[in-house]
Protein backbone atom coordinates (compact mmCIF):
# COMPACT_ATOMS: atom_id res chain seq x y z
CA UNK A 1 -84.82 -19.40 9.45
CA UNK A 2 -87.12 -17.84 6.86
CA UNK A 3 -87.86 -14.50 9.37
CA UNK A 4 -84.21 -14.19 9.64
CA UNK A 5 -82.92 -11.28 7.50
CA UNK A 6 -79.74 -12.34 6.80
CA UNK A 7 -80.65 -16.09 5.50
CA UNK A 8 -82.78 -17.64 2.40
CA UNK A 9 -84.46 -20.66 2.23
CA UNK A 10 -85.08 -22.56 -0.83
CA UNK A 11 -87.37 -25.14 -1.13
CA UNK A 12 -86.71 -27.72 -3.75
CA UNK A 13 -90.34 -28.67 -6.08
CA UNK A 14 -91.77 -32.29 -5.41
CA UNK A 15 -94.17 -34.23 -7.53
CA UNK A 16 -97.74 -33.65 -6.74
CA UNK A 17 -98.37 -37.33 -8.20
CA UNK A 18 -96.19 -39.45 -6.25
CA UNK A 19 -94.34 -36.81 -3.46
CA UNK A 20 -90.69 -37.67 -5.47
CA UNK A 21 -88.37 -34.61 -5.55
CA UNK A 22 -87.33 -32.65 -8.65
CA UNK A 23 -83.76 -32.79 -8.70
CA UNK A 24 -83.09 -30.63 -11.55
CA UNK A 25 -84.99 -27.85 -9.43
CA UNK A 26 -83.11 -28.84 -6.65
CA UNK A 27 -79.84 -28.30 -8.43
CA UNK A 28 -80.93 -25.37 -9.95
CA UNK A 29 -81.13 -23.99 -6.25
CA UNK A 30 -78.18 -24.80 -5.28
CA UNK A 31 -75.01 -22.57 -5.79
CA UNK A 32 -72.14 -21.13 -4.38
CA UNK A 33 -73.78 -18.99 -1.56
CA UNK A 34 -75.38 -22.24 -0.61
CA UNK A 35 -74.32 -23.09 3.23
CA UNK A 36 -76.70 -26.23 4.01
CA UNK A 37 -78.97 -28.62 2.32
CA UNK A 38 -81.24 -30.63 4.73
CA UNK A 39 -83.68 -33.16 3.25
CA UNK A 40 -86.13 -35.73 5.28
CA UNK A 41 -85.11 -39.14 4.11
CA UNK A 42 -88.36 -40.20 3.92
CA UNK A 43 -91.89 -38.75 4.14
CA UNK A 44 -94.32 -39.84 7.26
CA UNK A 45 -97.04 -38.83 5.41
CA UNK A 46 -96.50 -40.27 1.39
CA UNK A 47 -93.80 -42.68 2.22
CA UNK A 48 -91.66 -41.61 -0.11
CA UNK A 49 -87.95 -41.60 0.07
CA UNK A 50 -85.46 -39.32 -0.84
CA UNK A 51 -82.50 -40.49 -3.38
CA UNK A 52 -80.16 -39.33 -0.31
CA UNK A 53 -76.96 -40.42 -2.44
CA UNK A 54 -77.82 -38.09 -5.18
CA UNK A 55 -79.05 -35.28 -3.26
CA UNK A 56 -75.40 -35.31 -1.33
CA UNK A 57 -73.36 -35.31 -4.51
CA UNK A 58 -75.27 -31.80 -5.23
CA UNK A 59 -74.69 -30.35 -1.84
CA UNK A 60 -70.67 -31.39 -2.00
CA UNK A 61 -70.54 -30.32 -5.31
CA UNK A 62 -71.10 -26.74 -3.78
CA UNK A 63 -69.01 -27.83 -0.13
CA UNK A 64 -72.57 -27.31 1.51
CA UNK A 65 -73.08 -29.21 4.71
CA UNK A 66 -75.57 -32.12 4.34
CA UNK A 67 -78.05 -32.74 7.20
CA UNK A 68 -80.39 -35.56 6.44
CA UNK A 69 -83.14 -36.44 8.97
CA UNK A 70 -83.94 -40.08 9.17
CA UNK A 71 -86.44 -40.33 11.54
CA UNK A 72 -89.07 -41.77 9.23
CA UNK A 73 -86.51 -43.74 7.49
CA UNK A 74 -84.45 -45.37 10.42
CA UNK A 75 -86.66 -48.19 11.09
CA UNK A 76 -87.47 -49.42 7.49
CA UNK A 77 -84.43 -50.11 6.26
CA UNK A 78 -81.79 -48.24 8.01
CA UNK A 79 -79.06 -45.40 7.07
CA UNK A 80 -75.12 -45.72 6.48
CA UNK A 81 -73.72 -42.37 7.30
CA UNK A 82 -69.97 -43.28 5.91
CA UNK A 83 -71.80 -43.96 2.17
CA UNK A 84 -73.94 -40.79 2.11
CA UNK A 85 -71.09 -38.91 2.91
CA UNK A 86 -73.19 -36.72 5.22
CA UNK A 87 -72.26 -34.32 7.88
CA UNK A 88 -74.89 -34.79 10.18
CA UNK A 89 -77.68 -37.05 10.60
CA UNK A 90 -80.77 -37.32 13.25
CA UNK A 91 -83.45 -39.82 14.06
CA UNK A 92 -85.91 -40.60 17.05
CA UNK A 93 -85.35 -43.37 18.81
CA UNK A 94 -89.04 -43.85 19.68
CA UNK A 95 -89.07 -44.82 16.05
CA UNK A 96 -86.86 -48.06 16.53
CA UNK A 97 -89.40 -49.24 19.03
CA UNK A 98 -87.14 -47.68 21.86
CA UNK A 99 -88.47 -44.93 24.32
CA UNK A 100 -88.38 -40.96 23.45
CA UNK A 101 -85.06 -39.43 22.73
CA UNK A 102 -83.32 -38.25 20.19
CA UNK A 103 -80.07 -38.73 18.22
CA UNK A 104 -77.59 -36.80 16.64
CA UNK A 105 -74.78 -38.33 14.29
CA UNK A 106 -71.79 -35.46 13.14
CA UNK A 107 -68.63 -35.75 11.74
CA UNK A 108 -65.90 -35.78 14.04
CA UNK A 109 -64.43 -32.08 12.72
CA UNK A 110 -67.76 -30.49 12.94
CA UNK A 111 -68.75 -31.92 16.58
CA UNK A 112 -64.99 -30.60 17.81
CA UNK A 113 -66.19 -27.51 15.88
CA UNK A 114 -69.14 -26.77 17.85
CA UNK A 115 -68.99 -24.62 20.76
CA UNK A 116 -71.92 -25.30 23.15
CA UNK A 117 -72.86 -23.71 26.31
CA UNK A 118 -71.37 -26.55 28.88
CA UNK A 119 -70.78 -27.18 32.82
CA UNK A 120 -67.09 -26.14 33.67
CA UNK A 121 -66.51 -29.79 34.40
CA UNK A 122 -67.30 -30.97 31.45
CA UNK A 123 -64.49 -32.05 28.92
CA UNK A 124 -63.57 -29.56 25.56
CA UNK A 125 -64.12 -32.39 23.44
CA UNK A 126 -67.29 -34.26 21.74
CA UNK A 127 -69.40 -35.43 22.70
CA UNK A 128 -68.86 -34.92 26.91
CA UNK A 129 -68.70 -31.69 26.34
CA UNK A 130 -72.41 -31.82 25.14
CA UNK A 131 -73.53 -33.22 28.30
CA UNK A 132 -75.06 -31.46 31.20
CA UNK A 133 -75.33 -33.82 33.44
CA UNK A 134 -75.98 -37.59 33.95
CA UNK A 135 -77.28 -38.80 30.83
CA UNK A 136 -80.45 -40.88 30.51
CA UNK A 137 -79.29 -44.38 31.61
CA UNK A 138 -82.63 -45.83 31.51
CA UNK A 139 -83.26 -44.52 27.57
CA UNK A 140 -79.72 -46.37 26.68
CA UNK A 141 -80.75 -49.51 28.24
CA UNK A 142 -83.95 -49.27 26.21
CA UNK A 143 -81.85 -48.58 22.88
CA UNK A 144 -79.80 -51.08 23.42
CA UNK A 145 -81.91 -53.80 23.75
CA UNK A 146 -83.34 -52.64 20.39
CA UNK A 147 -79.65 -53.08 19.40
CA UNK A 148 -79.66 -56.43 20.47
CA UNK A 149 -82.83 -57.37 18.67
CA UNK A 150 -81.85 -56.29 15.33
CA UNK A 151 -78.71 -57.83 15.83
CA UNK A 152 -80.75 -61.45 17.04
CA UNK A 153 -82.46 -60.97 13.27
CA UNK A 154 -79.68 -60.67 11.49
CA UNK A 155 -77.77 -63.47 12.95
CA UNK A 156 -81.45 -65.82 12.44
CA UNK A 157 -81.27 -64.81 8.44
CA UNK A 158 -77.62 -64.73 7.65
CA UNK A 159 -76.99 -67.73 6.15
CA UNK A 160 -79.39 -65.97 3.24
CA UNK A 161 -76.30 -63.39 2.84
CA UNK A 162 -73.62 -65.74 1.88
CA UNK A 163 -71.02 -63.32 0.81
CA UNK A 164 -72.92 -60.36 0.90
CA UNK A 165 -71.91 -56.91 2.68
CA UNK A 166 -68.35 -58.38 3.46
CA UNK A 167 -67.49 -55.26 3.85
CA UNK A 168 -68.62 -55.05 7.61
CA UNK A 169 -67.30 -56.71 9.86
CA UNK A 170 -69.12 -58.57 13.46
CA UNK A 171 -72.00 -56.65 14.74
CA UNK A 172 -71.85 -54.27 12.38
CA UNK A 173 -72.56 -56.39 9.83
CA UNK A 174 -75.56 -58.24 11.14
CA UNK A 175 -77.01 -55.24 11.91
CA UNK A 176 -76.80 -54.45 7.89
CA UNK A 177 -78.02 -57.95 6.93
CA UNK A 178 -80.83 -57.28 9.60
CA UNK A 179 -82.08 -53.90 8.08
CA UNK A 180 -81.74 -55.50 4.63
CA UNK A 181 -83.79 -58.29 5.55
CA UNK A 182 -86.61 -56.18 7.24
CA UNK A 183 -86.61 -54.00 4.05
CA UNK A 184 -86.98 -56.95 2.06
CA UNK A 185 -90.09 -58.39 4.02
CA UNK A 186 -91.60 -54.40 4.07
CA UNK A 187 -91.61 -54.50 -0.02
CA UNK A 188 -93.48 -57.43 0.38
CA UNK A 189 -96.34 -56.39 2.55
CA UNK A 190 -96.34 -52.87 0.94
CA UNK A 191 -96.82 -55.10 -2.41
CA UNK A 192 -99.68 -56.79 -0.54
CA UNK A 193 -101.38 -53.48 0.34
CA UNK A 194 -101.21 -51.64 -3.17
CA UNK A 195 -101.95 -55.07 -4.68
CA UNK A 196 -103.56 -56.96 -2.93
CA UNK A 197 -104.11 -60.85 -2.82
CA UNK A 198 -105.93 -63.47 -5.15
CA UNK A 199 -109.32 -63.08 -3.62
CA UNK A 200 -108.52 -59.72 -1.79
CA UNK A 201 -108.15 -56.64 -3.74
CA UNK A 202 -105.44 -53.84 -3.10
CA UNK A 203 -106.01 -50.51 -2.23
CA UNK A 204 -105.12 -49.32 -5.65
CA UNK A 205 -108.26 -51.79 -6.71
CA UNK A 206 -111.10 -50.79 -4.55
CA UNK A 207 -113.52 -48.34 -5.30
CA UNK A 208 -113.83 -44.94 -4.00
CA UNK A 209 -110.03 -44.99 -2.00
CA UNK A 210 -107.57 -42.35 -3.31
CA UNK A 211 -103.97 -43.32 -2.03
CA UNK A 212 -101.24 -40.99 -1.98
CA UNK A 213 -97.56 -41.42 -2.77
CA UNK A 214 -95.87 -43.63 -4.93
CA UNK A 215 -98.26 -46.52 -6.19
CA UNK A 216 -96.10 -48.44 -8.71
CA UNK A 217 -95.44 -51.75 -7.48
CA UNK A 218 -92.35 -51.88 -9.49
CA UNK A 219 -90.73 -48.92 -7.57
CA UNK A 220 -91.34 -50.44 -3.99
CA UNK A 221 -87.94 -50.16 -3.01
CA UNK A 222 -88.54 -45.82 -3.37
CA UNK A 223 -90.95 -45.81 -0.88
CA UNK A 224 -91.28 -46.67 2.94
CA UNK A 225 -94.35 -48.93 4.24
CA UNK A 226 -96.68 -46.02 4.89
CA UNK A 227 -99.85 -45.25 3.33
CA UNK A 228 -102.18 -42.19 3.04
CA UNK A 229 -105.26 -42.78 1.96
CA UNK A 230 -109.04 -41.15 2.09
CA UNK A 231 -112.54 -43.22 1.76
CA UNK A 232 -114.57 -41.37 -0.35
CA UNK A 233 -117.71 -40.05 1.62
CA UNK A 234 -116.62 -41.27 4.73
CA UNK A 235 -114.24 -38.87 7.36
CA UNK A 236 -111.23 -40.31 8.37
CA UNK A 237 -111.65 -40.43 11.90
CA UNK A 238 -115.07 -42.80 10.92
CA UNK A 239 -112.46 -44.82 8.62
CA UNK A 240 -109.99 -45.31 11.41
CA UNK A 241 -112.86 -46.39 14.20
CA UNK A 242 -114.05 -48.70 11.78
CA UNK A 243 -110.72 -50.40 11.59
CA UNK A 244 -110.42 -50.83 14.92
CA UNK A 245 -113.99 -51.77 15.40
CA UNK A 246 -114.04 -54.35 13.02
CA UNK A 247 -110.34 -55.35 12.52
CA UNK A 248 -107.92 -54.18 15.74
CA UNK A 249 -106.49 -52.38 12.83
CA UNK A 250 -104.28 -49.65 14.37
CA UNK A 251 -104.41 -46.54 12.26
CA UNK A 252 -104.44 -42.88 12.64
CA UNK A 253 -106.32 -39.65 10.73
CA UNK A 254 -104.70 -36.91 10.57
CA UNK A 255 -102.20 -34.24 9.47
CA UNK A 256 -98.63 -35.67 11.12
CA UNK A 257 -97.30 -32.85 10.82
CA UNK A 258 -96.65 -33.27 7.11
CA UNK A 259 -96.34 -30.01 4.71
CA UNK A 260 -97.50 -32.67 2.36
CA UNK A 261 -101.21 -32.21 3.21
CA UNK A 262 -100.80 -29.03 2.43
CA UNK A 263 -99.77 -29.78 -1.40
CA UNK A 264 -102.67 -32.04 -1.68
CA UNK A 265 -105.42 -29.83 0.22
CA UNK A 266 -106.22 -32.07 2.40
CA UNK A 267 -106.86 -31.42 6.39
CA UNK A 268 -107.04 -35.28 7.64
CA UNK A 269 -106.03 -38.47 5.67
CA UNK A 270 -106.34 -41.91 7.44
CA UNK A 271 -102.75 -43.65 7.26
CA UNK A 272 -101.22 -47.01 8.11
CA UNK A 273 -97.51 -47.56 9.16
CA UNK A 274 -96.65 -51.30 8.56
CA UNK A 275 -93.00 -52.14 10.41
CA UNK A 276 -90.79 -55.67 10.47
CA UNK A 277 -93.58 -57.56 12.93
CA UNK A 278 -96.52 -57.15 10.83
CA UNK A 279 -97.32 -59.69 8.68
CA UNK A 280 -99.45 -60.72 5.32
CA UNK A 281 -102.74 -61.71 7.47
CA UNK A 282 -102.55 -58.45 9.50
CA UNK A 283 -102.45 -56.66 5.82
CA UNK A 284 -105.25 -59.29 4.45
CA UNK A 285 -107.66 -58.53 7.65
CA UNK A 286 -106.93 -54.41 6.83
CA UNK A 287 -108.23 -54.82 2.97
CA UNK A 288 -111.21 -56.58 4.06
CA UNK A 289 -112.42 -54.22 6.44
């Protein structure tokens, strides 16, 4: 999009301190010419989330499409496409602990809008007529196992939710509870790792670690359970063998593809991605390493 001649992107300023995006800036960008605003919902590299509720009032406020991808989002705490008012929405399903593919939520108007290249026996309509073939039977057995797994959680915690989210119904509603419940238990290990424990101290508290992204305890709930940090002194791929070595600590170094390193000048950073089955004494063994 950027080589293209008849298009302008606009990139929308983030903080430097804690990877949170400027929304004046972003509104300031925004105007009548504006066609699309796309936003990740969260960052794989800071951990940071996007206020996706705000950042769709500005794009209607201009009849802009919205396109949010939730790929690093999905997982930690889930998305409800009928509240955010988007117009499309995508997210790996590899993230959700299923195998590789991909998925693509749309509107119902914009889907029948879309013209694709199809076979002549496919239907006119969405979504068959974005199929080439036979689909992937084994990925949609994988997915929906994952399906039934969130939906085992949230019937094992919803006595917790007396009256809460009555405004799903069935399924659909223990899958909320469930992704509630998971977020709940990730603020409380992320707590863990910035903080640390009585006789443990966080990452925030020992010397010579830098950690990127948002770092206020209090503000938990504006960030996703994944942390980017460096060891003074030491290279991250020595950090992350030394986890593994001395912990079966899973970690990686590197750039993930994040932009992000790029506003913080750094080539590799050693992160941690903490999901629903992890647990205090996992995030106790990783701080004393």
């Amino acid at each position: 999009l950027p080589s293209s001649e008849r298009m302008e992107v606009r990139y929308a300023r983030v903080s430097m301190k804690d990877g949170t995006i400027d929304l004046d800036h972003l509104n300031e960008l925004i105007d009548e010419n504006t066609k699309v605003v796309t936003i990740s919902a969260a960052s794989n590299f800071l951990g940071t989330k996007s206020p996706l509720e705000e950042i769709g009032k500005i794009a209607k406020k201009v009849g802009a499409y919205y396109f949010i991808d939730a790929v690093h989002q999905i997982v930690h705490g889930g998305v409800d496409v009928q509240k955010l008012d988007c117009d499309f929405l995508v997210f790996s399903a590899y993230k959700v602990f299923s195998s590789h593919g991909s998925f693509l939520y749309g509107k119902k108007e914009h889907l029948e809008a879309l013209k694709p290249f199809k076979v002549k026996t496919a239907p006119t309509s969405a979504p068959g007529k974005f199929e080439w073939g036979t689909r992937n039977q084994a990925f949609f057995a994988a997915f929906s196992a994952v399906i039934n797994h969130l939906e085992w959680i949230g019937k094992e915690v919803q006595s917790q939710y007396e009256g809460k989210f009555t405004e799903y119904e069935g399924r659909r509603r223990l899958l909320k509870i469930a992704m509630n419940a998971i977020q709940q238990n990730e603020i409380g290990l992320s707590r863990a790792v910035l903080m640390g424990f009585e006789e443990v101290p966080g990452l925030l508290d020992i010397p010579n670690v830098t950690v990127y992204g948002l770092r206020d305890s209090r503000r938990l709930n504006e960030r996703a359970p994944t942390f980017s940090f460096e060891v003074e002194g030491i290279s991250g791929e020595e950090v992350a063998k030394r986890l593994w070595d001395e912990g079966k600590i899973v970690s990686r170094s590197g750039h993930f593809y994040s932009l992000a390193q790029d506003l913080h000048e750094k080539q590799k950073v050693v992160r941690i991605s903490l999901v629903q089955y992890n647990t205090l004494e996992e995030v106790r063994i990783f701080l004393n390493r």
